[in-house]
PDB file of N, CA and C in Angstrom:
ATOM      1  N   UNK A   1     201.055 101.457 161.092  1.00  0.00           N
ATOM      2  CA  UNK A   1     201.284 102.879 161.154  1.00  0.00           C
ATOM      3  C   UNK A   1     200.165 103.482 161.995  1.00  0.00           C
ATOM      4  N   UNK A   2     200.391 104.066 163.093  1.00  0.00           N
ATOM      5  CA  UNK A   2     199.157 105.285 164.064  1.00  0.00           C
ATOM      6  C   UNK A   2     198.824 105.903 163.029  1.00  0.00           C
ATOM      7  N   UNK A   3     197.817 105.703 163.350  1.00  0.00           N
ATOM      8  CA  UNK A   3     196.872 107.013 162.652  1.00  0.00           C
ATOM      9  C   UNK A   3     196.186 106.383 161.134  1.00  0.00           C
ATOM     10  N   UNK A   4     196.819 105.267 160.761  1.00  0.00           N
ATOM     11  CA  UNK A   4     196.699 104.860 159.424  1.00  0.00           C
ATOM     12  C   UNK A   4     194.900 104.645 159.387  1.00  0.00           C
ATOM     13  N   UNK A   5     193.895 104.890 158.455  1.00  0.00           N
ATOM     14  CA  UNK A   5     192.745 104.098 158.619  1.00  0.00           C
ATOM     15  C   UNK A   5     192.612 103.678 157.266  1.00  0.00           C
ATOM     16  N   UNK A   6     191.220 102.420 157.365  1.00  0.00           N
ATOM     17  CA  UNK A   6     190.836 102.130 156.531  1.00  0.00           C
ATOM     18  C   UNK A   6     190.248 101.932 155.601  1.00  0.00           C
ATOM     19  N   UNK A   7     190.646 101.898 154.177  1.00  0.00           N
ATOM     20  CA  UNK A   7     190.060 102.282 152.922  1.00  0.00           C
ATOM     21  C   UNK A   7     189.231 101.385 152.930  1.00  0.00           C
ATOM     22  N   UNK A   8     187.822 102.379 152.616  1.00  0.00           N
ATOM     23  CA  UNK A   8     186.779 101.569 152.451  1.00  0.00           C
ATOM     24  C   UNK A   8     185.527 102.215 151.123  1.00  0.00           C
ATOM     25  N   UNK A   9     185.212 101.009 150.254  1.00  0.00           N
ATOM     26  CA  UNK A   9     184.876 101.280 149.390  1.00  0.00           C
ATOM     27  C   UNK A   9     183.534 102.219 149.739  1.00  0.00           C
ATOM     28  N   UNK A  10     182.830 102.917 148.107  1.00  0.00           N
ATOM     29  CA  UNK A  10     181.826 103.852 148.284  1.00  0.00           C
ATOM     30  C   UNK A  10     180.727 103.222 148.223  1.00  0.00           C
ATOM     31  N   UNK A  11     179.677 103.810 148.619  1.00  0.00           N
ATOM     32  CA  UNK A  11     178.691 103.095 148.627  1.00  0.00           C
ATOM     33  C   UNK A  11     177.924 101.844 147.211  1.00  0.00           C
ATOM     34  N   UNK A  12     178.315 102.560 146.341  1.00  0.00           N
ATOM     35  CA  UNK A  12     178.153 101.871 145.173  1.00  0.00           C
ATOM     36  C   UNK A  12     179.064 100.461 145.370  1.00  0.00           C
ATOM     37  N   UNK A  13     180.298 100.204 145.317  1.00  0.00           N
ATOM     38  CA  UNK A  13     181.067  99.422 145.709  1.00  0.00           C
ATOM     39  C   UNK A  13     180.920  98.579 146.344  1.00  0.00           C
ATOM     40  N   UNK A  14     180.408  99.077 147.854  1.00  0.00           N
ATOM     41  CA  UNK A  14     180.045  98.159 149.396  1.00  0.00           C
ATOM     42  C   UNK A  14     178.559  97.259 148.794  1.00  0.00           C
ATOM     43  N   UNK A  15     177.826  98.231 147.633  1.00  0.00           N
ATOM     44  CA  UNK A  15     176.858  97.138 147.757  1.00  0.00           C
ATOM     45  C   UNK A  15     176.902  96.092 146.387  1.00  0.00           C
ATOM     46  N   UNK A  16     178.044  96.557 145.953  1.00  0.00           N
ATOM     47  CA  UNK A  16     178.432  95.585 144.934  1.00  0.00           C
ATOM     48  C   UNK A  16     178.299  93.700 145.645  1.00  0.00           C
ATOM     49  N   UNK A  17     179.492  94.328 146.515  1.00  0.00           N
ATOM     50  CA  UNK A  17     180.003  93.342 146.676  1.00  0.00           C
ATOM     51  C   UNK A  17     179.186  92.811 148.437  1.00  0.00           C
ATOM     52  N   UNK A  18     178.277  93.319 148.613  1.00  0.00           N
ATOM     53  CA  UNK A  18     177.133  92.703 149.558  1.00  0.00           C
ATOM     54  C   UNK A  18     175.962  92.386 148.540  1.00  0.00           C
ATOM     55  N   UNK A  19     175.599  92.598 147.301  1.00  0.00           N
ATOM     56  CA  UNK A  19     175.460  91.587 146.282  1.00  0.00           C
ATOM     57  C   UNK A  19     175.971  90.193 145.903  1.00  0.00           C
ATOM     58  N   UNK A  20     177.140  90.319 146.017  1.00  0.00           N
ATOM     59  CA  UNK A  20     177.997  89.035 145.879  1.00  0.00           C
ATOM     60  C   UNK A  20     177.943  88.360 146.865  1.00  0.00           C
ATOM     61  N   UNK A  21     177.892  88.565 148.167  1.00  0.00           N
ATOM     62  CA  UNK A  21     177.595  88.075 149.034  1.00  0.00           C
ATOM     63  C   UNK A  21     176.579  87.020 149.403  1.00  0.00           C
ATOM     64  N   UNK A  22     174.767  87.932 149.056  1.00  0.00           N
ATOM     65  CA  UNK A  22     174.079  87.603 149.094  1.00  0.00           C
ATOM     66  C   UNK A  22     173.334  86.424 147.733  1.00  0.00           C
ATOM     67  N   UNK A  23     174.671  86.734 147.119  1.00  0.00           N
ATOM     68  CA  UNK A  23     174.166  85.799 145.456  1.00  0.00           C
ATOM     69  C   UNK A  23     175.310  84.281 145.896  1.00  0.00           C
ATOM     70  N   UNK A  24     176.360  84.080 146.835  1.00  0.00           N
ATOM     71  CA  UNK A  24     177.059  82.974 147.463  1.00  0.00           C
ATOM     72  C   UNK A  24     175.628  82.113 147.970  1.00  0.00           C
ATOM     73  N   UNK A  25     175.170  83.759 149.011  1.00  0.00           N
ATOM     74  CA  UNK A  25     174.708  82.764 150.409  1.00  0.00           C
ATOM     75  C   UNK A  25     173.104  82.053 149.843  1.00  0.00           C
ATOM     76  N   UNK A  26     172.998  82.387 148.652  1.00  0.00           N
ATOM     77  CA  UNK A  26     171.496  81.949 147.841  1.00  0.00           C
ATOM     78  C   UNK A  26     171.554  80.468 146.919  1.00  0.00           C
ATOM     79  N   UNK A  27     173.080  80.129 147.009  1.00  0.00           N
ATOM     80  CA  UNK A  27     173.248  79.317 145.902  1.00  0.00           C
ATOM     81  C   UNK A  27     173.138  77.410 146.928  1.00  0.00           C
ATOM     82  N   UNK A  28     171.949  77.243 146.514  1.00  0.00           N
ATOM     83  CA  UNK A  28     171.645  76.013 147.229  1.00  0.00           C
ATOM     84  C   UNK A  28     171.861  74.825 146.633  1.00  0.00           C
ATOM     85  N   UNK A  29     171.995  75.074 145.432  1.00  0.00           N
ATOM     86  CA  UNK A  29     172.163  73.705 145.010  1.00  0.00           C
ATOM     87  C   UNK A  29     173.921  73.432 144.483  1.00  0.00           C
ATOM     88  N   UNK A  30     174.535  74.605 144.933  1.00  0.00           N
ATOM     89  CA  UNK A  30     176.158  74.299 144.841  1.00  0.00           C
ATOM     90  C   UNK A  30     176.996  74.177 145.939  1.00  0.00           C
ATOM     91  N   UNK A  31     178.033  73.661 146.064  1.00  0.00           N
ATOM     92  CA  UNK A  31     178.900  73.498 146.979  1.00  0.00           C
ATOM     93  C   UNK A  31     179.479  74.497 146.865  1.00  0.00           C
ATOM     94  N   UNK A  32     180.453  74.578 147.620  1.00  0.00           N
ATOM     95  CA  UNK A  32     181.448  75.566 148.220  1.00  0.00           C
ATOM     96  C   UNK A  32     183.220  74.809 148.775  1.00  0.00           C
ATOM     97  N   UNK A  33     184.235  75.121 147.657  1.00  0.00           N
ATOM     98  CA  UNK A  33     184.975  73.943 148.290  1.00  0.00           C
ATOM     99  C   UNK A  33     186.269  75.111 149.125  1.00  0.00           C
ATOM    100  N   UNK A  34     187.027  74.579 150.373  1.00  0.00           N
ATOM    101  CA  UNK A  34     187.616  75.470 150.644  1.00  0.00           C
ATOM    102  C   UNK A  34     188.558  74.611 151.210  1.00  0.00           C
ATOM    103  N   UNK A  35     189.689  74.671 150.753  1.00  0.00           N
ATOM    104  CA  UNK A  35     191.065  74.214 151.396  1.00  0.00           C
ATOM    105  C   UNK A  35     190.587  72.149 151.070  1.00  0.00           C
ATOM    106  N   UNK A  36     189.901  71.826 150.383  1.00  0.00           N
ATOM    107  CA  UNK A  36     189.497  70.599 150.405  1.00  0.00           C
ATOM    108  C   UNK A  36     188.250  69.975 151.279  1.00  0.00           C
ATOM    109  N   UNK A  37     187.920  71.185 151.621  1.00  0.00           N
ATOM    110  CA  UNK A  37     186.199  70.863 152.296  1.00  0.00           C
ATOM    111  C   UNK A  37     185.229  71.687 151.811  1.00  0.00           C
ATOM    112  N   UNK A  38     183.835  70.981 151.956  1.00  0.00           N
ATOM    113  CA  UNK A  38     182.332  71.545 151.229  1.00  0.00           C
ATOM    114  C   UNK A  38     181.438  72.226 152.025  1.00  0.00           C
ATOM    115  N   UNK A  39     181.268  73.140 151.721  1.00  0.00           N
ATOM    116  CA  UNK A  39     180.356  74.084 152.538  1.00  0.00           C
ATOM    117  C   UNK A  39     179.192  74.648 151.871  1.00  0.00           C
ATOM    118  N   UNK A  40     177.760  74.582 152.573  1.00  0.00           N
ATOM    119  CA  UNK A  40     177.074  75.578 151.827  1.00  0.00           C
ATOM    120  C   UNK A  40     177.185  76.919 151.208  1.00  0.00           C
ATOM    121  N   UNK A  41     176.074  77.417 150.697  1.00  0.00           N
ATOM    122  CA  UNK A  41     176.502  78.958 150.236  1.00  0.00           C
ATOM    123  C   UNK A  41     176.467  80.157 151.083  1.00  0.00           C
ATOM    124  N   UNK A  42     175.347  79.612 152.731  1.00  0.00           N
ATOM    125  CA  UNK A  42     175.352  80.264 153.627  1.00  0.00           C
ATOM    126  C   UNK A  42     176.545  79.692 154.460  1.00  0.00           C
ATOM    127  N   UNK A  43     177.460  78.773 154.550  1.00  0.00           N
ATOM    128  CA  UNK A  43     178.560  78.528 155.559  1.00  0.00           C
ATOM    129  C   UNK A  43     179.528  79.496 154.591  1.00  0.00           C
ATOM    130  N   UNK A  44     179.710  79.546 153.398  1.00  0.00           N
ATOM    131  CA  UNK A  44     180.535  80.135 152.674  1.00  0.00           C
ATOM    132  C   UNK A  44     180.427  82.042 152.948  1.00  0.00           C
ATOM    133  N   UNK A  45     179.579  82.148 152.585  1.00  0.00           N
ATOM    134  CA  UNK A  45     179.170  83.622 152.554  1.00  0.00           C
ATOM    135  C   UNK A  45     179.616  83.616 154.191  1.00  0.00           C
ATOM    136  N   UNK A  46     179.267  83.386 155.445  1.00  0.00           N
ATOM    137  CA  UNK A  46     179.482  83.782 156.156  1.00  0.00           C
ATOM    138  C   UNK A  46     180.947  83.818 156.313  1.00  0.00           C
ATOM    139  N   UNK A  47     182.297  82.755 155.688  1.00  0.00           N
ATOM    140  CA  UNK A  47     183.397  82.845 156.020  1.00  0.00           C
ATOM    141  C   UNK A  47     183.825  83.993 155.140  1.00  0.00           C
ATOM    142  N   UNK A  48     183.211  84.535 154.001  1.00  0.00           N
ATOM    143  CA  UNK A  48     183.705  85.721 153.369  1.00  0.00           C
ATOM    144  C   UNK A  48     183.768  86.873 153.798  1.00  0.00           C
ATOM    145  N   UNK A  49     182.319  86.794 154.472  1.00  0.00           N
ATOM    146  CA  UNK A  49     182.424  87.889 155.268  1.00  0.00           C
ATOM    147  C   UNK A  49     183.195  88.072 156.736  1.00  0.00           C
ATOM    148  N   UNK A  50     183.245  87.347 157.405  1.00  0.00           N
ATOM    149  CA  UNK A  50     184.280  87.315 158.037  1.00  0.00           C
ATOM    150  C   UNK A  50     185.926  87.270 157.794  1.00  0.00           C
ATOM    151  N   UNK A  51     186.105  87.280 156.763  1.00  0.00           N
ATOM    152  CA  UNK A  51     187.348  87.519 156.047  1.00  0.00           C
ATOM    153  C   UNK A  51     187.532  88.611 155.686  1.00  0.00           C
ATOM    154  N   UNK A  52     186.684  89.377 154.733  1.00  0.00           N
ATOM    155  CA  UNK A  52     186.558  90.404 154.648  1.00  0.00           C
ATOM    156  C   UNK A  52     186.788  91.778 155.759  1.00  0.00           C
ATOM    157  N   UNK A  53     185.670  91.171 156.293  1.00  0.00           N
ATOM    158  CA  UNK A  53     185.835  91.944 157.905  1.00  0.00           C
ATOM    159  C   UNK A  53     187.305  91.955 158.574  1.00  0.00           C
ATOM    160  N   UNK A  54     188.057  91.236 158.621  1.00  0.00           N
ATOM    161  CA  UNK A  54     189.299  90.847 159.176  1.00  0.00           C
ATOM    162  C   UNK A  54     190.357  91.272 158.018  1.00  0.00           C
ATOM    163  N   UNK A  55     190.128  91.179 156.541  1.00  0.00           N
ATOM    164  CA  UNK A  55     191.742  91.444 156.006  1.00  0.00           C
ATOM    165  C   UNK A  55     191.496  92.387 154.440  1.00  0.00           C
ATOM    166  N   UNK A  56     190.266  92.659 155.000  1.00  0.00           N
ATOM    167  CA  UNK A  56     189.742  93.512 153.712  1.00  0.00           C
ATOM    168  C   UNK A  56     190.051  94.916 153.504  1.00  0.00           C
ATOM    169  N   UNK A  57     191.226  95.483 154.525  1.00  0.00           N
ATOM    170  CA  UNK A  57     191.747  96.947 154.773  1.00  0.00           C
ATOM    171  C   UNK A  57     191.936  97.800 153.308  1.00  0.00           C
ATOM    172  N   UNK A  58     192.261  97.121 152.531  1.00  0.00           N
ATOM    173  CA  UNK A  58     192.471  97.513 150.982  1.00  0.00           C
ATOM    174  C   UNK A  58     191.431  97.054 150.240  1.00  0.00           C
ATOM    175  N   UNK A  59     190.551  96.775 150.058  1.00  0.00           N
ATOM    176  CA  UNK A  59     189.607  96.117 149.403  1.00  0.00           C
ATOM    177  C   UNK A  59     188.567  97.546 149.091  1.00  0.00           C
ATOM    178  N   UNK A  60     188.245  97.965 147.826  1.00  0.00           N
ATOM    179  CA  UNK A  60     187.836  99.351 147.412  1.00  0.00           C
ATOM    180  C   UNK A  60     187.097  98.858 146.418  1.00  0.00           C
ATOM    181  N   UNK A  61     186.824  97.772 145.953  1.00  0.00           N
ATOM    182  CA  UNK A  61     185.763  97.753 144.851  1.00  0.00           C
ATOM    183  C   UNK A  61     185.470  95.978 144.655  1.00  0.00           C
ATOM    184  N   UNK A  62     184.135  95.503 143.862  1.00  0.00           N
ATOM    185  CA  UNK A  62     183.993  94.387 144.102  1.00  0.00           C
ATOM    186  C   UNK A  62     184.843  93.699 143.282  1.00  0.00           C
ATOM    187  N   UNK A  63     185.721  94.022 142.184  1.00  0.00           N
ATOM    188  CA  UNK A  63     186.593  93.102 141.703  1.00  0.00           C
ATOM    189  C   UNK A  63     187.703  92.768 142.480  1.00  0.00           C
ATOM    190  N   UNK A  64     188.262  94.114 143.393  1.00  0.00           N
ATOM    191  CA  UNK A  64     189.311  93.678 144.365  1.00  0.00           C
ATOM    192  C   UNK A  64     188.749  92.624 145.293  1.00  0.00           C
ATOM    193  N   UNK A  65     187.471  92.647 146.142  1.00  0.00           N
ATOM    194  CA  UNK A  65     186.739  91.878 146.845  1.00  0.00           C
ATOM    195  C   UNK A  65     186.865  90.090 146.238  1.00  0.00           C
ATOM    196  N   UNK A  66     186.433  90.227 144.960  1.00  0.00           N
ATOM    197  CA  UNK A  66     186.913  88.366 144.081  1.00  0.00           C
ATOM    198  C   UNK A  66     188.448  88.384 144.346  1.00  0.00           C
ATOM    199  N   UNK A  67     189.232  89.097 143.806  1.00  0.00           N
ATOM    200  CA  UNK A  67     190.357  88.293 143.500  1.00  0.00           C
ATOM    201  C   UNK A  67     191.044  88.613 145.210  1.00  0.00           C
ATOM    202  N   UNK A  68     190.836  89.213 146.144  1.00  0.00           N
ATOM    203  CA  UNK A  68     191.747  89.452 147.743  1.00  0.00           C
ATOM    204  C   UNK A  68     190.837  88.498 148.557  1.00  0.00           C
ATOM    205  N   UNK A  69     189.643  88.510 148.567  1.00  0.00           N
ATOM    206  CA  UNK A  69     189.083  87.809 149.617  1.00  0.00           C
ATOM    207  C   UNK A  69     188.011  86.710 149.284  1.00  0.00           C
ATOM    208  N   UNK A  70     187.936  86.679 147.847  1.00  0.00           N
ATOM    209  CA  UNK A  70     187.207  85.119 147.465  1.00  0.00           C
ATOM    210  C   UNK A  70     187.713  84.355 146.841  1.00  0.00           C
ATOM    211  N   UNK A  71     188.825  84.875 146.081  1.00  0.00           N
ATOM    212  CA  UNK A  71     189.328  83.937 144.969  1.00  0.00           C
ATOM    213  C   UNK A  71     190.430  82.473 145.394  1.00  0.00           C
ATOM    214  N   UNK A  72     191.382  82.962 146.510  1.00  0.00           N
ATOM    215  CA  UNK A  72     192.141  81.454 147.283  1.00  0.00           C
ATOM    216  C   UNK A  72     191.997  81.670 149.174  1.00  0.00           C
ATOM    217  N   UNK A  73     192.813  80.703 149.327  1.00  0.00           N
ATOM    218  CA  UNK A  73     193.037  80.391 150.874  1.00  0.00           C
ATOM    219  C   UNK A  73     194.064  81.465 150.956  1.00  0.00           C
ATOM    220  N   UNK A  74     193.780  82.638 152.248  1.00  0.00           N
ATOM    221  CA  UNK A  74     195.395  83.535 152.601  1.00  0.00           C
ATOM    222  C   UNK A  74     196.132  82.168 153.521  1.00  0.00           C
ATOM    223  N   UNK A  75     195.580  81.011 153.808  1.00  0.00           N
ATOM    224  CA  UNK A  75     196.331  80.103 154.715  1.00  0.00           C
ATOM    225  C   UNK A  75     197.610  79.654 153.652  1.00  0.00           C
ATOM    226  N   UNK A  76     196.867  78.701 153.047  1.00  0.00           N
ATOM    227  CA  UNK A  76     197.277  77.631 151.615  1.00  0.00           C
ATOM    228  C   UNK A  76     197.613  78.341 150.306  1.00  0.00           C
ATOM    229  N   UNK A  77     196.726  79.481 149.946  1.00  0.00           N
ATOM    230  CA  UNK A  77     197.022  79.910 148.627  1.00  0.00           C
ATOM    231  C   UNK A  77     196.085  78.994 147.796  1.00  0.00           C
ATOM    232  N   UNK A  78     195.488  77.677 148.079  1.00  0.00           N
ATOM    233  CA  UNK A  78     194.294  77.333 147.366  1.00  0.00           C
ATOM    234  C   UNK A  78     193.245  78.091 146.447  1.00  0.00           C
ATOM    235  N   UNK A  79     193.222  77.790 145.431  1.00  0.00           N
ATOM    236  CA  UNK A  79     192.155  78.220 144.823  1.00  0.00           C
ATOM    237  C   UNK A  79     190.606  77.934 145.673  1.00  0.00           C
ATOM    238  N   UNK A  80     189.676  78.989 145.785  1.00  0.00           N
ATOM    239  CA  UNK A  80     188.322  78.249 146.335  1.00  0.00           C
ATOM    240  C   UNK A  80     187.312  77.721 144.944  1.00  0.00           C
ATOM    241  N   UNK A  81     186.671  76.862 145.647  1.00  0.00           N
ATOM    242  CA  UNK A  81     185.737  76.388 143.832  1.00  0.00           C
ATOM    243  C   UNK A  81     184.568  76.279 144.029  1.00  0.00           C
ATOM    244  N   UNK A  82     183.735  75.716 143.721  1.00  0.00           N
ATOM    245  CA  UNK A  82     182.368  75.946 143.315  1.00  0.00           C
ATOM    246  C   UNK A  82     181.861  74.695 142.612  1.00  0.00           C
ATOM    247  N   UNK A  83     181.425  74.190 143.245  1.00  0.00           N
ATOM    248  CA  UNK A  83     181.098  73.155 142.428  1.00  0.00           C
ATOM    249  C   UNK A  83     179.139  73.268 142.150  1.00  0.00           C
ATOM    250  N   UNK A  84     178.981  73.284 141.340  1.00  0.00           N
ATOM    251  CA  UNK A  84     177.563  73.649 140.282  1.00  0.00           C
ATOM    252  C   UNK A  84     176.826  71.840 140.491  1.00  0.00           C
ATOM    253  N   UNK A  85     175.242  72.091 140.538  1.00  0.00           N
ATOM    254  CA  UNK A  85     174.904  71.217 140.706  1.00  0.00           C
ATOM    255  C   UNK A  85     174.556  70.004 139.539  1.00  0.00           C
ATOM    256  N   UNK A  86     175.328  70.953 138.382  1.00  0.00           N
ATOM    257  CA  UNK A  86     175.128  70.004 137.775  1.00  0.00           C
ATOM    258  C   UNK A  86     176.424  68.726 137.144  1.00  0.00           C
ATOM    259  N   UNK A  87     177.526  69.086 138.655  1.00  0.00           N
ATOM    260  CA  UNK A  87     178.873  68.030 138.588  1.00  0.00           C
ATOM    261  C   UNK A  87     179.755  68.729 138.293  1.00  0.00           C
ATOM    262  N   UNK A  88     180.010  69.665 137.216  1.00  0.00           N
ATOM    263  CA  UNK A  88     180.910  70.819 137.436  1.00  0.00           C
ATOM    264  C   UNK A  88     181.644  71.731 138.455  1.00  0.00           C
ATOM    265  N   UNK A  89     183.056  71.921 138.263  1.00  0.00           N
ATOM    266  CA  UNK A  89     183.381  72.260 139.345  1.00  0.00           C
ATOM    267  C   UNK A  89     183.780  73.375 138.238  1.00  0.00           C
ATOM    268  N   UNK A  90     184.055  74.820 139.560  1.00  0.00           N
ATOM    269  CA  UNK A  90     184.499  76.004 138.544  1.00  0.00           C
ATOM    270  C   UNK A  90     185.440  76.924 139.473  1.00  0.00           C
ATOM    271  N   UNK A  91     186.399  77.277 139.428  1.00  0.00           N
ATOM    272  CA  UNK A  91     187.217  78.775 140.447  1.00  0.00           C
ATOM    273  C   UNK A  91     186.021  79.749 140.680  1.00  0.00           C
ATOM    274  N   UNK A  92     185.845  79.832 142.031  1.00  0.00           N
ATOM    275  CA  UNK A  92     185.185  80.296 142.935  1.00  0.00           C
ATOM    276  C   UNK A  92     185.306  82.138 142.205  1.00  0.00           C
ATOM    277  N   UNK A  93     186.391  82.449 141.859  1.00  0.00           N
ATOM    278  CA  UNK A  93     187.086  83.473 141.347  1.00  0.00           C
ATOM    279  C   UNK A  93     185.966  84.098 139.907  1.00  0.00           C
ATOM    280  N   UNK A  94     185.765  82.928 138.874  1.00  0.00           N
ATOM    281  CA  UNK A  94     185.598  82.830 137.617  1.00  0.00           C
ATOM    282  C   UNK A  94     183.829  82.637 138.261  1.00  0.00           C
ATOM    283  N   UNK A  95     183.267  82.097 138.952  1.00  0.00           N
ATOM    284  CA  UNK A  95     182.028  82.473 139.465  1.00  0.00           C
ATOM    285  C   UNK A  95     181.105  83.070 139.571  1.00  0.00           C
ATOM    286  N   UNK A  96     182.297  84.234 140.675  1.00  0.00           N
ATOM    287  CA  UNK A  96     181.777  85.617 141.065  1.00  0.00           C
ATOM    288  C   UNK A  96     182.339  87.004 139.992  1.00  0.00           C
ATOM    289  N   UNK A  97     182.736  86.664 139.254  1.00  0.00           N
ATOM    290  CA  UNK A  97     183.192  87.681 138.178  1.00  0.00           C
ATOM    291  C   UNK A  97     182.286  87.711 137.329  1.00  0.00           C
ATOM    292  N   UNK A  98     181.815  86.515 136.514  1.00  0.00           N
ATOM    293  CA  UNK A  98     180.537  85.704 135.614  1.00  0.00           C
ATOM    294  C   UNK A  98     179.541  86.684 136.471  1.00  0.00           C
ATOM    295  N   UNK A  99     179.070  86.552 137.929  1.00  0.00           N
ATOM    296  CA  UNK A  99     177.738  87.062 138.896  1.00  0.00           C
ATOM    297  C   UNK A  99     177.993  88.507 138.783  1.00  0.00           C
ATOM    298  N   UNK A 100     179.407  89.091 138.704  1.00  0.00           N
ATOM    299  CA  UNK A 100     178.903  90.036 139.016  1.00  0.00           C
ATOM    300  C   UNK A 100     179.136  90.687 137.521  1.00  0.00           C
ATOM    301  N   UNK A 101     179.644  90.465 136.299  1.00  0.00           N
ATOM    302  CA  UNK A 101     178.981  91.145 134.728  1.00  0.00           C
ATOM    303  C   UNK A 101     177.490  90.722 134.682  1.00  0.00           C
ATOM    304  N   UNK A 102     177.122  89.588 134.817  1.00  0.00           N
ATOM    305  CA  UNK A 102     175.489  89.992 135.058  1.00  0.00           C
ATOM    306  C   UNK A 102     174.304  90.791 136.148  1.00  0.00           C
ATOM    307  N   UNK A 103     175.439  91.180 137.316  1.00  0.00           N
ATOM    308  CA  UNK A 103     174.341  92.055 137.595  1.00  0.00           C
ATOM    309  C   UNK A 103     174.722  93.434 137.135  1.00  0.00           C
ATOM    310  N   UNK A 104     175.875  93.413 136.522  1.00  0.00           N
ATOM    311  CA  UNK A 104     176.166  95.087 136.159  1.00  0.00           C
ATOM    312  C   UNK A 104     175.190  95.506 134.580  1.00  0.00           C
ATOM    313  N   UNK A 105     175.288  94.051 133.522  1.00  0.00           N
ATOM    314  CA  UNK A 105     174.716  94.156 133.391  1.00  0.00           C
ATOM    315  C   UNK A 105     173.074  94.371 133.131  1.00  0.00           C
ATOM    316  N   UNK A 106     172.604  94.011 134.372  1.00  0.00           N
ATOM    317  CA  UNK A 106     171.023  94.275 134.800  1.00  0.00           C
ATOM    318  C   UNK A 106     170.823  95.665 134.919  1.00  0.00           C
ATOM    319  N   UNK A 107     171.710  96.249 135.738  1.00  0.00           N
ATOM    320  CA  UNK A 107     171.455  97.858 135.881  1.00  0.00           C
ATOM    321  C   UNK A 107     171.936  98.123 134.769  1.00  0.00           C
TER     322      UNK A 107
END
């Protein structure tokens, strides 16, 4: 649609979820699994954000942010996962939801 623009969350929101971001791209001792391959937390974070950037037109708060642009593949529909260094694997989804009630609850 001309003229249409895009919804973009408030500042509170944007730094929600550039929190989440920066709590992916910190996580060194976990994998990152995507479509059946392992990526760091900085190869990861950067494909989020580039996803984001590209299909995040509706994306208004950091829970929409987990479940539209972290939680599967828009290719496959894959779940993304997480695998924890201590052999555990977990939904990438169930992760960043866990990260982000603890930083909400910090503030």
């Amino acid at each position: 649609m001309a003229g249409a623009s895009r919804a973009a969350p408030d500042d509170i929101e944007q730094a929600r979820i550039e929190r989440l971001l920066r709590y992916v791209e910190s996580q060194k001792r976990a994998t990152f699994v995507r479509n059946g391959k392992t990526y760091s937390g900085r190869e990861a974070a950067l494909f989020l954000r580039a996803k984001y950037a590209k299909m995040g037109e509706h994306v208004t708060t950091a829970a929409q942010f987990i479940e539209q642009i972290a939680s599967r593949s828009s290719t496959t529909g894959e779940p993304y996962l997480v695998r924890l260094a201590d052999g555990r694997t977990v939904a990438a989804a169930k992760a960043l939801r866990d990260e982000l009630a603890r930083m909400d609850r910090a503030h």
